[in-house]
C-alpha atoms as a PDB file:
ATOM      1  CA  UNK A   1     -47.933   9.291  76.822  1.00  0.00           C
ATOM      2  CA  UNK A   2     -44.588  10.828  77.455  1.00  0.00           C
ATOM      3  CA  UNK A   3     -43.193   7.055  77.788  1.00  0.00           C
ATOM      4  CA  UNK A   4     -44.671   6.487  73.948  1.00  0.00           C
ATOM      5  CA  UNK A   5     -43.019   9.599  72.316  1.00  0.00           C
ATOM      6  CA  UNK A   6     -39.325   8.435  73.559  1.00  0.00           C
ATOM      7  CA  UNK A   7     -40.163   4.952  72.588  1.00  0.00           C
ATOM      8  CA  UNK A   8     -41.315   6.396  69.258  1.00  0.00           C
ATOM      9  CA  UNK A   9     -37.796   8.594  68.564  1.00  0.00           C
ATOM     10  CA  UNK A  10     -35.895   5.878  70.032  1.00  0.00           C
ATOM     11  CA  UNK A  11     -37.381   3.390  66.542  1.00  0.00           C
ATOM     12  CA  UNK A  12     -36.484   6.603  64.823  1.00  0.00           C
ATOM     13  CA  UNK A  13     -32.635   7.016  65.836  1.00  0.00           C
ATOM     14  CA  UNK A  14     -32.316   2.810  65.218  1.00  0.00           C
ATOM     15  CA  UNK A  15     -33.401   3.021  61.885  1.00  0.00           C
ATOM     16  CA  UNK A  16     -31.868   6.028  60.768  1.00  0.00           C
ATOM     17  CA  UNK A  17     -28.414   4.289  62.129  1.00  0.00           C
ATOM     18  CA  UNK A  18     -29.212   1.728  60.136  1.00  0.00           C
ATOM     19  CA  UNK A  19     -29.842   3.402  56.867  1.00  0.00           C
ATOM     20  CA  UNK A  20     -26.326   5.270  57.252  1.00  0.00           C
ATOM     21  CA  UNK A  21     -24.476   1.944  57.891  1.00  0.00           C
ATOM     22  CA  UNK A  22     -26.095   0.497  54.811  1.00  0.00           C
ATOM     23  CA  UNK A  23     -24.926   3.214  52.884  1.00  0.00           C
ATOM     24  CA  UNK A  24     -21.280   2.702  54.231  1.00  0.00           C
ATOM     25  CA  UNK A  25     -21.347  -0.425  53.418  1.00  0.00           C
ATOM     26  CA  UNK A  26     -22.633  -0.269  49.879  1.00  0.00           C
ATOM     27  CA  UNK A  27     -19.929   2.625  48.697  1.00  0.00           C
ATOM     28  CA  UNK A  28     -17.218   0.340  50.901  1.00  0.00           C
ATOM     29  CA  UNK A  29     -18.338  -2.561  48.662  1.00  0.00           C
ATOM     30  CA  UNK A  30     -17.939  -0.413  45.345  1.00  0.00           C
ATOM     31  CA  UNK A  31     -15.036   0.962  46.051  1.00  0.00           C
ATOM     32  CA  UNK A  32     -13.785  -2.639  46.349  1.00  0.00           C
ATOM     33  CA  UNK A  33     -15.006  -3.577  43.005  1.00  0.00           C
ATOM     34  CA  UNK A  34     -13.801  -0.996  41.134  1.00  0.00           C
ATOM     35  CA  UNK A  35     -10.034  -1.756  42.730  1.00  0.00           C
ATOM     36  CA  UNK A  36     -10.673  -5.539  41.763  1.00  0.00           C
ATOM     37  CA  UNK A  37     -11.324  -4.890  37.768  1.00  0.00           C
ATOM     38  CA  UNK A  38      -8.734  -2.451  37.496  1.00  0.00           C
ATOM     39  CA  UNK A  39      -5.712  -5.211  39.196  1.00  0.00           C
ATOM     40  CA  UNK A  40      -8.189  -7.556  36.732  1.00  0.00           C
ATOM     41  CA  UNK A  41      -7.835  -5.234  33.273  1.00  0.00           C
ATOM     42  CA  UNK A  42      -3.647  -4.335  34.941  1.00  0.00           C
ATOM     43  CA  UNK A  43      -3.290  -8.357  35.274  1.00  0.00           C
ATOM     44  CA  UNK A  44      -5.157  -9.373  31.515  1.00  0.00           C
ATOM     45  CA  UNK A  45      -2.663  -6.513  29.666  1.00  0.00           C
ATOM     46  CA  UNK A  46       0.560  -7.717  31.447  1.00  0.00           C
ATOM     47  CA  UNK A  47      -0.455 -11.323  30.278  1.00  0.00           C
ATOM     48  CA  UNK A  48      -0.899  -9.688  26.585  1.00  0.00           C
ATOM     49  CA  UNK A  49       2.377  -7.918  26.651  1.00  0.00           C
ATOM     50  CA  UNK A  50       3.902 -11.341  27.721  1.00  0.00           C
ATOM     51  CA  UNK A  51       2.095 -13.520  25.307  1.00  0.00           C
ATOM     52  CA  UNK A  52       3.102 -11.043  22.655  1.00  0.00           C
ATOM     53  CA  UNK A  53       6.751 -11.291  23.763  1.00  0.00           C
ATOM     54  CA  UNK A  54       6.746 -15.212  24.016  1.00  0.00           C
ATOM     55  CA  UNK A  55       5.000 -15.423  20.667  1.00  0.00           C
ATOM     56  CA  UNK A  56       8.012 -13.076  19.175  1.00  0.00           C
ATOM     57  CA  UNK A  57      10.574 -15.159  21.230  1.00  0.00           C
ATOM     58  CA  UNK A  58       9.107 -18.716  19.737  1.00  0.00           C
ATOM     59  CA  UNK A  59       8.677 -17.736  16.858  1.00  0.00           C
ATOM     60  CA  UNK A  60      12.527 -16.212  16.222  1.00  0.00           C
ATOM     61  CA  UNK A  61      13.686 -19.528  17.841  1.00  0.00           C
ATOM     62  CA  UNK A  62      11.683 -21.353  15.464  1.00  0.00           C
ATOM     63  CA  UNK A  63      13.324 -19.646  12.364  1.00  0.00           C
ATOM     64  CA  UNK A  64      16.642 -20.002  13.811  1.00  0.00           C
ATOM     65  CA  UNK A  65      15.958 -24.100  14.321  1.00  0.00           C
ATOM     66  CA  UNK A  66      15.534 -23.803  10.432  1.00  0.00           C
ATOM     67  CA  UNK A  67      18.889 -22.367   9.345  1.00  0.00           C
ATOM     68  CA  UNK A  68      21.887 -24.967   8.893  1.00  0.00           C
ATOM     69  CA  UNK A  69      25.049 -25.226   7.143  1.00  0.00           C
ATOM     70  CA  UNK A  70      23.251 -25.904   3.821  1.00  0.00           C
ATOM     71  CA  UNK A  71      21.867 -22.644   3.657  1.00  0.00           C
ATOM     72  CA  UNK A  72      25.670 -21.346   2.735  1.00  0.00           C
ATOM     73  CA  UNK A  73      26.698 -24.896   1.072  1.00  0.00           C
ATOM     74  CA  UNK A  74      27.949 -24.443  -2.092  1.00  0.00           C
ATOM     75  CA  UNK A  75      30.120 -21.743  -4.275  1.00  0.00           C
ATOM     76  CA  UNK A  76      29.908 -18.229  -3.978  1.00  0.00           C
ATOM     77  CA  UNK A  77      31.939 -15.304  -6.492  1.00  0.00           C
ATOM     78  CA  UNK A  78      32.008 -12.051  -7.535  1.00  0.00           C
ATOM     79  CA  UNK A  79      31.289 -11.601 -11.538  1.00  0.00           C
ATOM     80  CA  UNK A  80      33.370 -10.716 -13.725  1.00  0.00           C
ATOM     81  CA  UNK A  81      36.593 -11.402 -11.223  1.00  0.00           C
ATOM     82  CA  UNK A  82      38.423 -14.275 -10.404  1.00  0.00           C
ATOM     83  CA  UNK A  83      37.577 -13.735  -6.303  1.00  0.00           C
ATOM     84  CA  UNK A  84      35.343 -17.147  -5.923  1.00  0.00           C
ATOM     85  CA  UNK A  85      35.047 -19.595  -2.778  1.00  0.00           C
ATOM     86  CA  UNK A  86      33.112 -22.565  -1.893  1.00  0.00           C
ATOM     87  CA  UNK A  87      32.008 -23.466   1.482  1.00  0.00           C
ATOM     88  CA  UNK A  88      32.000 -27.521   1.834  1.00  0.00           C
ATOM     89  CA  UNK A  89      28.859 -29.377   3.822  1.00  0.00           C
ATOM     90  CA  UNK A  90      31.295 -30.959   6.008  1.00  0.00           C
ATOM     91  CA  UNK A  91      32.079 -27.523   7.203  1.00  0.00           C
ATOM     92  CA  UNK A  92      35.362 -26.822   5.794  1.00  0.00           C
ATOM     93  CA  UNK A  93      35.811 -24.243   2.855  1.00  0.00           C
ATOM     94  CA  UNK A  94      38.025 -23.902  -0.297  1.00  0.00           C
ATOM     95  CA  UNK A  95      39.222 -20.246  -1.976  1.00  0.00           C
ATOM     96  CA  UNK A  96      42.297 -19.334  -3.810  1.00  0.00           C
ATOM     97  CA  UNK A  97      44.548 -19.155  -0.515  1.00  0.00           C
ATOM     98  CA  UNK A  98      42.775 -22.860   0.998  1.00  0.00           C
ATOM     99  CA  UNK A  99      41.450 -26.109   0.066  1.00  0.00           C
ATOM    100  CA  UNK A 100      39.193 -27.954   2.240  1.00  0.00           C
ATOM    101  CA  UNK A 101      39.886 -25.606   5.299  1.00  0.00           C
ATOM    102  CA  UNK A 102      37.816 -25.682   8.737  1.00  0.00           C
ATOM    103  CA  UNK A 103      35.472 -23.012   9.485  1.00  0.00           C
ATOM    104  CA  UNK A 104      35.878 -23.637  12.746  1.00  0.00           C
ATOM    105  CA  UNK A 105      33.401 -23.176  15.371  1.00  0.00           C
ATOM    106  CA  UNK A 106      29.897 -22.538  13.642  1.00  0.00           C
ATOM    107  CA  UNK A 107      26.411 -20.853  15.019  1.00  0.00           C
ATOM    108  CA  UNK A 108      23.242 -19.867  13.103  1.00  0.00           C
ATOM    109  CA  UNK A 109      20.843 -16.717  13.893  1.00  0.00           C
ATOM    110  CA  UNK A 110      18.037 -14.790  12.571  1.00  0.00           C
ATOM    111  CA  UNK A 111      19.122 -11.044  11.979  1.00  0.00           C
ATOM    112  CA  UNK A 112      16.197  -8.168  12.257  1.00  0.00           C
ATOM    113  CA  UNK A 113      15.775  -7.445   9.052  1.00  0.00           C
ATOM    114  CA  UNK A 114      15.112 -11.826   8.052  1.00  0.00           C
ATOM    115  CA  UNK A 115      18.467 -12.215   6.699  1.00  0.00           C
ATOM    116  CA  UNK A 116      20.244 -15.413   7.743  1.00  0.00           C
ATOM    117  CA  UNK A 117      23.829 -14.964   9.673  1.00  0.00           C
ATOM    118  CA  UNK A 118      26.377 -17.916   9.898  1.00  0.00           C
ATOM    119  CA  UNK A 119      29.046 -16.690  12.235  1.00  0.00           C
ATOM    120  CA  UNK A 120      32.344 -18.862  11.907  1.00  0.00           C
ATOM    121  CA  UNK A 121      36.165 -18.881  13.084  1.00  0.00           C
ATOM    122  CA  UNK A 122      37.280 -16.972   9.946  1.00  0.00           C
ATOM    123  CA  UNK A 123      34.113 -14.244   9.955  1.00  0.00           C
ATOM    124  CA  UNK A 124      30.295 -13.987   9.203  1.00  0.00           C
ATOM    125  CA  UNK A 125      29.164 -14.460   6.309  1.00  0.00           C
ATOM    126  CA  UNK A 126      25.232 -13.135   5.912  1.00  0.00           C
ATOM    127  CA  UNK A 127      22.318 -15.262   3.420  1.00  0.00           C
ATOM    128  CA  UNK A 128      20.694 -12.196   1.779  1.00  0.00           C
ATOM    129  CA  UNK A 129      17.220 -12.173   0.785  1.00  0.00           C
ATOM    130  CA  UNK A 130      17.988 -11.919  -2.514  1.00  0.00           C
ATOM    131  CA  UNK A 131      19.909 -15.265  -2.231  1.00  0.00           C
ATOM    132  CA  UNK A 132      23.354 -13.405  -2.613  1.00  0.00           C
ATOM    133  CA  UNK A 133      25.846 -13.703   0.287  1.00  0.00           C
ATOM    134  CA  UNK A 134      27.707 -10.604   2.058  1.00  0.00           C
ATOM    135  CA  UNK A 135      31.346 -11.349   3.553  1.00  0.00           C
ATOM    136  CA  UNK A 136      33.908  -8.934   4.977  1.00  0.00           C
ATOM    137  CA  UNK A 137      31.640  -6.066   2.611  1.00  0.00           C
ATOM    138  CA  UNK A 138      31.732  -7.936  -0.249  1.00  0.00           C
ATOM    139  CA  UNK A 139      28.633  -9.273  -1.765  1.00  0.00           C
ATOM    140  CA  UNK A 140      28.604 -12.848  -3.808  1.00  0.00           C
ATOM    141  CA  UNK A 141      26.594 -14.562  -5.993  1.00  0.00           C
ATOM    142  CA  UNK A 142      25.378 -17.976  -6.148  1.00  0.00           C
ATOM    143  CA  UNK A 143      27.481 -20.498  -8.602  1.00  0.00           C
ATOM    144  CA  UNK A 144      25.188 -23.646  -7.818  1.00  0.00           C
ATOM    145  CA  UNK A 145      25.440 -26.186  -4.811  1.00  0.00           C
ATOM    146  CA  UNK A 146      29.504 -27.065  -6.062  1.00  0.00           C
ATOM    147  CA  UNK A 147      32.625 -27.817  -4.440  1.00  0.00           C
ATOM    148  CA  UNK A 148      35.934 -25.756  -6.213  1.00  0.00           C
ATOM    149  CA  UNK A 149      36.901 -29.199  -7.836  1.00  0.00           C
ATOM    150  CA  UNK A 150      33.725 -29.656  -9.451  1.00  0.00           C
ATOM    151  CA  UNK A 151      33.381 -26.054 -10.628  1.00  0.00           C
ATOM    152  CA  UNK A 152      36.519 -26.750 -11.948  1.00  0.00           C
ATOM    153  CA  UNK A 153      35.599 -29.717 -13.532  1.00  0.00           C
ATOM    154  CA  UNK A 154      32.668 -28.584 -14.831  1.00  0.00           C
ATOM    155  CA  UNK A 155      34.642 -25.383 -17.015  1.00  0.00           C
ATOM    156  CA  UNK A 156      36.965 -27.684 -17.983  1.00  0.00           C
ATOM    157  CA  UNK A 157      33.992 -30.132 -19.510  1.00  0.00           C
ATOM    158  CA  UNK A 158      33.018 -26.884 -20.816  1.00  0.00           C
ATOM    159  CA  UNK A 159      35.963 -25.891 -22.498  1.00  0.00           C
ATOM    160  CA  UNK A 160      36.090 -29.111 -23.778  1.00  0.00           C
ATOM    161  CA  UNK A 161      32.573 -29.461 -25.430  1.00  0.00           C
ATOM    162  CA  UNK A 162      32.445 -25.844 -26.479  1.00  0.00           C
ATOM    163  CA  UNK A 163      35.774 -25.271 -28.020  1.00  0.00           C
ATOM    164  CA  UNK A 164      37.165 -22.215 -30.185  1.00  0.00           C
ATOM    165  CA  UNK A 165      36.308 -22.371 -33.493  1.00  0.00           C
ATOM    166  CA  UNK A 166      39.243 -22.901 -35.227  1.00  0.00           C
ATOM    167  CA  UNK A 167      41.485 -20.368 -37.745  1.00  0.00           C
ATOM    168  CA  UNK A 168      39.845 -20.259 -41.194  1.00  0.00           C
ATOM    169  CA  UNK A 169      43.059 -20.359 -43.184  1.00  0.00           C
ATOM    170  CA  UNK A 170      44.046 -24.045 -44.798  1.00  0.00           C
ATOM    171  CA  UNK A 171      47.528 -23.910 -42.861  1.00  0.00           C
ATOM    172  CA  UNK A 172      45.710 -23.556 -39.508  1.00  0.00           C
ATOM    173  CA  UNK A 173      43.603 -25.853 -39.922  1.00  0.00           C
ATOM    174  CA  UNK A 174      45.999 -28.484 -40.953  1.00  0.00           C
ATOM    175  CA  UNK A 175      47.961 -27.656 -37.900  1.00  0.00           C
ATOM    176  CA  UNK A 176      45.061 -27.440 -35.164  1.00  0.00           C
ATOM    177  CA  UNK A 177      42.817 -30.752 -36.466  1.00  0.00           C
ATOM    178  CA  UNK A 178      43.909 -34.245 -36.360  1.00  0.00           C
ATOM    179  CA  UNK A 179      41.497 -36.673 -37.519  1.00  0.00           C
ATOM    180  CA  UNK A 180      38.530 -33.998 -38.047  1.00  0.00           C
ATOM    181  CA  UNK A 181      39.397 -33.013 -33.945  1.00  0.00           C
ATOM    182  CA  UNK A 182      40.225 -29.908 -32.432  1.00  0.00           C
ATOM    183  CA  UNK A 183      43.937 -30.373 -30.923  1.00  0.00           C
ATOM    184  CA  UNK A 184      44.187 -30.242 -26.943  1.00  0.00           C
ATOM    185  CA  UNK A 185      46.081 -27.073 -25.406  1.00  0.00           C
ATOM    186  CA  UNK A 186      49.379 -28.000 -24.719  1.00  0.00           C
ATOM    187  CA  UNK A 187      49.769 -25.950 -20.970  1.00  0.00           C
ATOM    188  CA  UNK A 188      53.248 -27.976 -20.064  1.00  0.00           C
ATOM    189  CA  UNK A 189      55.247 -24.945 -20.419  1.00  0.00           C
ATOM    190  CA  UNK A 190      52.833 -22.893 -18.074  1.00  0.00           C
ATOM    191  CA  UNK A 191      52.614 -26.033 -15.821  1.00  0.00           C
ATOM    192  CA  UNK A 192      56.256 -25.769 -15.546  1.00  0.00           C
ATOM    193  CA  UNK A 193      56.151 -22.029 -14.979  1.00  0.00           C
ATOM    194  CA  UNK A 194      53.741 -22.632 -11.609  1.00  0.00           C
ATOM    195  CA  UNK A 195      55.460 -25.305 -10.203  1.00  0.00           C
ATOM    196  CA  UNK A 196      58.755 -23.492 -10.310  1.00  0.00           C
ATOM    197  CA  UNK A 197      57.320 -20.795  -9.254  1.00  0.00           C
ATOM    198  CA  UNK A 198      55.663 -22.875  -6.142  1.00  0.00           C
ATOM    199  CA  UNK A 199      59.069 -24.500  -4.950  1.00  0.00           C
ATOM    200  CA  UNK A 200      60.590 -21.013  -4.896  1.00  0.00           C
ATOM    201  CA  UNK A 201      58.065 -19.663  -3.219  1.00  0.00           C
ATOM    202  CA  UNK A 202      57.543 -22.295  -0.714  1.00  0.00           C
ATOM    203  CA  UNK A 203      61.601 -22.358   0.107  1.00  0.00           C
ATOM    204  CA  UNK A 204      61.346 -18.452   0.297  1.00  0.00           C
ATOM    205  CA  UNK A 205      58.861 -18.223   2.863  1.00  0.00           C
ATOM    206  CA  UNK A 206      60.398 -21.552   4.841  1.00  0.00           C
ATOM    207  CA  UNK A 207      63.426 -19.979   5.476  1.00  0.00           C
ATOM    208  CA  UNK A 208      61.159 -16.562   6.029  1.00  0.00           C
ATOM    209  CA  UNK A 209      60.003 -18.119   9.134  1.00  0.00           C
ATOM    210  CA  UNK A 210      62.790 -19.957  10.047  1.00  0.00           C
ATOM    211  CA  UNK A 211      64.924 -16.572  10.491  1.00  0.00           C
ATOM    212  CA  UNK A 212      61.734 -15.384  12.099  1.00  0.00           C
ATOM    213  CA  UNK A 213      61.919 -17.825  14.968  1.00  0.00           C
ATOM    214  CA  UNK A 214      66.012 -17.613  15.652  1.00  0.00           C
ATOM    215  CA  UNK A 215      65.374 -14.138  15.990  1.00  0.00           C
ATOM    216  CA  UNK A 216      62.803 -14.398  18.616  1.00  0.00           C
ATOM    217  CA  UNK A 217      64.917 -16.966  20.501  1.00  0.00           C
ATOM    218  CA  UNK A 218      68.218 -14.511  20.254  1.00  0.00           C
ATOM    219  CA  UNK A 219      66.376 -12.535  21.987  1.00  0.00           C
ATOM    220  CA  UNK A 220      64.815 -14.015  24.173  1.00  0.00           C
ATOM    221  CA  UNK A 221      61.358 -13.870  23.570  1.00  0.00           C
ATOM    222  CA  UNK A 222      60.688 -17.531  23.066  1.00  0.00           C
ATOM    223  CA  UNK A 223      62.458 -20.503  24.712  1.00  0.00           C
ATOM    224  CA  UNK A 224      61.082 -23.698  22.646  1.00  0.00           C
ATOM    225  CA  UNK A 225      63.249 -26.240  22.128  1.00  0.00           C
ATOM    226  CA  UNK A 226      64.292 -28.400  18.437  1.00  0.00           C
ATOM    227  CA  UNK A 227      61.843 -30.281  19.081  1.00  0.00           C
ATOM    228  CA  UNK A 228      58.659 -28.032  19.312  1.00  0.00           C
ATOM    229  CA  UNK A 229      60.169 -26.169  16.458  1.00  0.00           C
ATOM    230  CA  UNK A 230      60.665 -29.563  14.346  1.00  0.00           C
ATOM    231  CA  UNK A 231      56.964 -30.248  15.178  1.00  0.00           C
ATOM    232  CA  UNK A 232      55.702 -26.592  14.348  1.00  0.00           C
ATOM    233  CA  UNK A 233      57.622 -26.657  11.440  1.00  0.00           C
ATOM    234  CA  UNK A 234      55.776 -30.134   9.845  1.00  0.00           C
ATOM    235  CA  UNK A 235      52.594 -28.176  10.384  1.00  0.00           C
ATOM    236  CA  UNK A 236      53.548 -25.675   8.605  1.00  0.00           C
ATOM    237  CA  UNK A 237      55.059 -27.227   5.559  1.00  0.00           C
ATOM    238  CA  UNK A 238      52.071 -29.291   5.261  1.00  0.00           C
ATOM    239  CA  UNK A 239      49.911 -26.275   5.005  1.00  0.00           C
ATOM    240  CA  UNK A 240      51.881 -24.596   2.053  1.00  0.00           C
ATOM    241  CA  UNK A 241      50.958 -27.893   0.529  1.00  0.00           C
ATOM    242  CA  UNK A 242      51.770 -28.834  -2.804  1.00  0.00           C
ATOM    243  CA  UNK A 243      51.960 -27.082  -6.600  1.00  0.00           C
ATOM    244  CA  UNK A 244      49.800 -29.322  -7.667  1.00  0.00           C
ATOM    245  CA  UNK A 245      46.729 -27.746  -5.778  1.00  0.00           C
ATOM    246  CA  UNK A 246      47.458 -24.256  -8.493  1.00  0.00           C
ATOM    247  CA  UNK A 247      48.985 -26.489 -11.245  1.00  0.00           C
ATOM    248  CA  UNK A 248      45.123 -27.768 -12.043  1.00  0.00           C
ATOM    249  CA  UNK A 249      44.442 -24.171 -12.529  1.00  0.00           C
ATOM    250  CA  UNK A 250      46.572 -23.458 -15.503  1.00  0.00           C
ATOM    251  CA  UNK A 251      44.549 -23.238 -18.570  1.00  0.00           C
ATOM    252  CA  UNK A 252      41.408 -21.610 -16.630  1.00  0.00           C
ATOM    253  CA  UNK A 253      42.848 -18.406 -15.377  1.00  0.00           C
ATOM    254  CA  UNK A 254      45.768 -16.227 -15.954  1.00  0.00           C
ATOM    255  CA  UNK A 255      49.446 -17.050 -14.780  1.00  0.00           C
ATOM    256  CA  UNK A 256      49.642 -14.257 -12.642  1.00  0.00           C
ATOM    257  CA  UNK A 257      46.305 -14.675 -10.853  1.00  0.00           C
ATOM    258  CA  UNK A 258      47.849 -18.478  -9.654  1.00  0.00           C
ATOM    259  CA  UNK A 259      50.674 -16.660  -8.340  1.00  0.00           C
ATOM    260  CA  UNK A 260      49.507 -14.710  -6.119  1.00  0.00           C
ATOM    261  CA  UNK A 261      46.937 -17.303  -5.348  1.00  0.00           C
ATOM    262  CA  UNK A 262      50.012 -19.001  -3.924  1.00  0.00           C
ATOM    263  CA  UNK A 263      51.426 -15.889  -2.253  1.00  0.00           C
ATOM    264  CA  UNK A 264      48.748 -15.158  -0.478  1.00  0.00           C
ATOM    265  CA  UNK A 265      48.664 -18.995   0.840  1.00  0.00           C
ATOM    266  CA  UNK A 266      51.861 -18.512   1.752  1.00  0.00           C
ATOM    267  CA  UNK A 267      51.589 -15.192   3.456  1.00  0.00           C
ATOM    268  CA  UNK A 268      48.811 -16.059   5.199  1.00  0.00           C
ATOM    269  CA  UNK A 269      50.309 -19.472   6.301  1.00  0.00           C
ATOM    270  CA  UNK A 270      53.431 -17.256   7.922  1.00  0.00           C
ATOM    271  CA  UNK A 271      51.360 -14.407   9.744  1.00  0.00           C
ATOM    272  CA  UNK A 272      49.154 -17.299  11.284  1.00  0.00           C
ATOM    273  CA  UNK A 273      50.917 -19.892  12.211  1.00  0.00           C
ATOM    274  CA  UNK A 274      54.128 -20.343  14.576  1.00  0.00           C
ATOM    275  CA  UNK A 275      53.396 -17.460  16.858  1.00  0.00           C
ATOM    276  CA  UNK A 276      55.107 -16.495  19.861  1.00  0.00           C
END
């Protein structure tokens, strides 16, 4: 009898161990899976974040991709002033102080707020999303997909097909019509004007530089030789260029505004080139 009641709390003890390692186990095994969805749910949001950011990446590098040179191809001035310029496909651009100048090293990006930036050797110039263009603070309107010698051209065409009307009087008639026609301007005296006004210019600001460059070698700050200065010096008389690139002005805006048009050629031609 005695042997049957240990036997019998001996089954007891065995299964109560049992029940308690059971337990264990179970809360061991929950504990595990909660741990394992939460690295899960850490693991999906981190992919999220990082979809959201490559989608924002791809899709900035897209737009960029889009912008070129002919986004800012074409003329560009402020209205009612005589401050125009013209940026060339070929990547050179034309103003009142240059013609057919480089732009030098080019690169295209997307700004924040959509607008389109063109960064270049001689500044930024930003594509508005108004279709207006902002340089150095200065914002520009659109004059058409033109080169300076076809907006010229194309005021001159205008001038010519839309001309004054004529003075009323008999006498001024008589002496402005030939054969029912409007006489042409006669700008030869104003043509001379500029291209006097070039030469002196141009032999003024030579000689500008040339006193420049003997004073930097009296003193000792430079020690080039004839023949780098000879060479130096060809550059530079070929960029004054020639009246004739202000001379096809005369007729379409003021003499004064062609002058300084070539002063500030020349100005900018001696403060940028031949440095020591």
């Amino acid at each position: 009898m005695k042997k049957s009641i240990v036997l019998f709390m001996s089954l007891l003890m065995l299964v109560g161990c049992s029940s308690n390692s059971s337990k264990t186990t179970q809360k061991e095994g929950t504990k595990e899976s909660t741990v394992t969805k939460k690295v899960t749910k850490n693991k999906q949001k981190k992919k999220e974040v990082t979809k959201q950011s490559t989608s924002s990446s791809t899709l900035k590098q897209s737009e960029e991709q889009q912008i070129g040179l002919s986004d800012f191809v074409g003329g560009w001035g402020v209205p009612q002033s005589g401050n125009l310029f013209f940026i060339n496909s070929d990547g050179t651009y034309s103003s009142a102080t240059a013609t057919n100048a480089s732009l030098g090293d080019i690169a295209f990006s997307v700004n924040d707020n959509k607008t389109f930036l063109m960064s270049t050797s001689i500044g930024d110039f930003v594509k508005e999303l108004d279709g207006t263009l902002t340089a150095k603070g200065q914002n520009y309107q659109y004059l058409g997909n033109v080169t300076m010698e076809q907006f010229l051209q194309n005021k001159e065409d205008s001038a010519v097909q839309n001309p004054q009307e004529p003075s009323s009087s008999p006498s001024a008639a008589s002496e402005n019509n030939v054969a029912g026609r409007v006489a042409p301007v006669d700008n030869s005296e104003n043509i001379a004007e500029i291209v006097s006004y070039f030469d002196q210019q141009r032999a003024l600001i030579i000689n500008k530089k040339r006193e420049q460059i003997q004073s930097w070698k009296d003193s000792g700050e430079v020690e080039w030789s004839d023949e780098i200065i000879n060479s130096a010096f060809a550059e530079f008389e070929s960029y004054l260029g020639s009246s004739s690139d202000f001379t096809h002005l005369v007729g379409n805006s003021s003499q004064d505004y062609i002058k300084a048009s070539i002063d500030k050629r020349f100005q900018h031609a001696f403060d940028t080139m031949i440095q020591k």
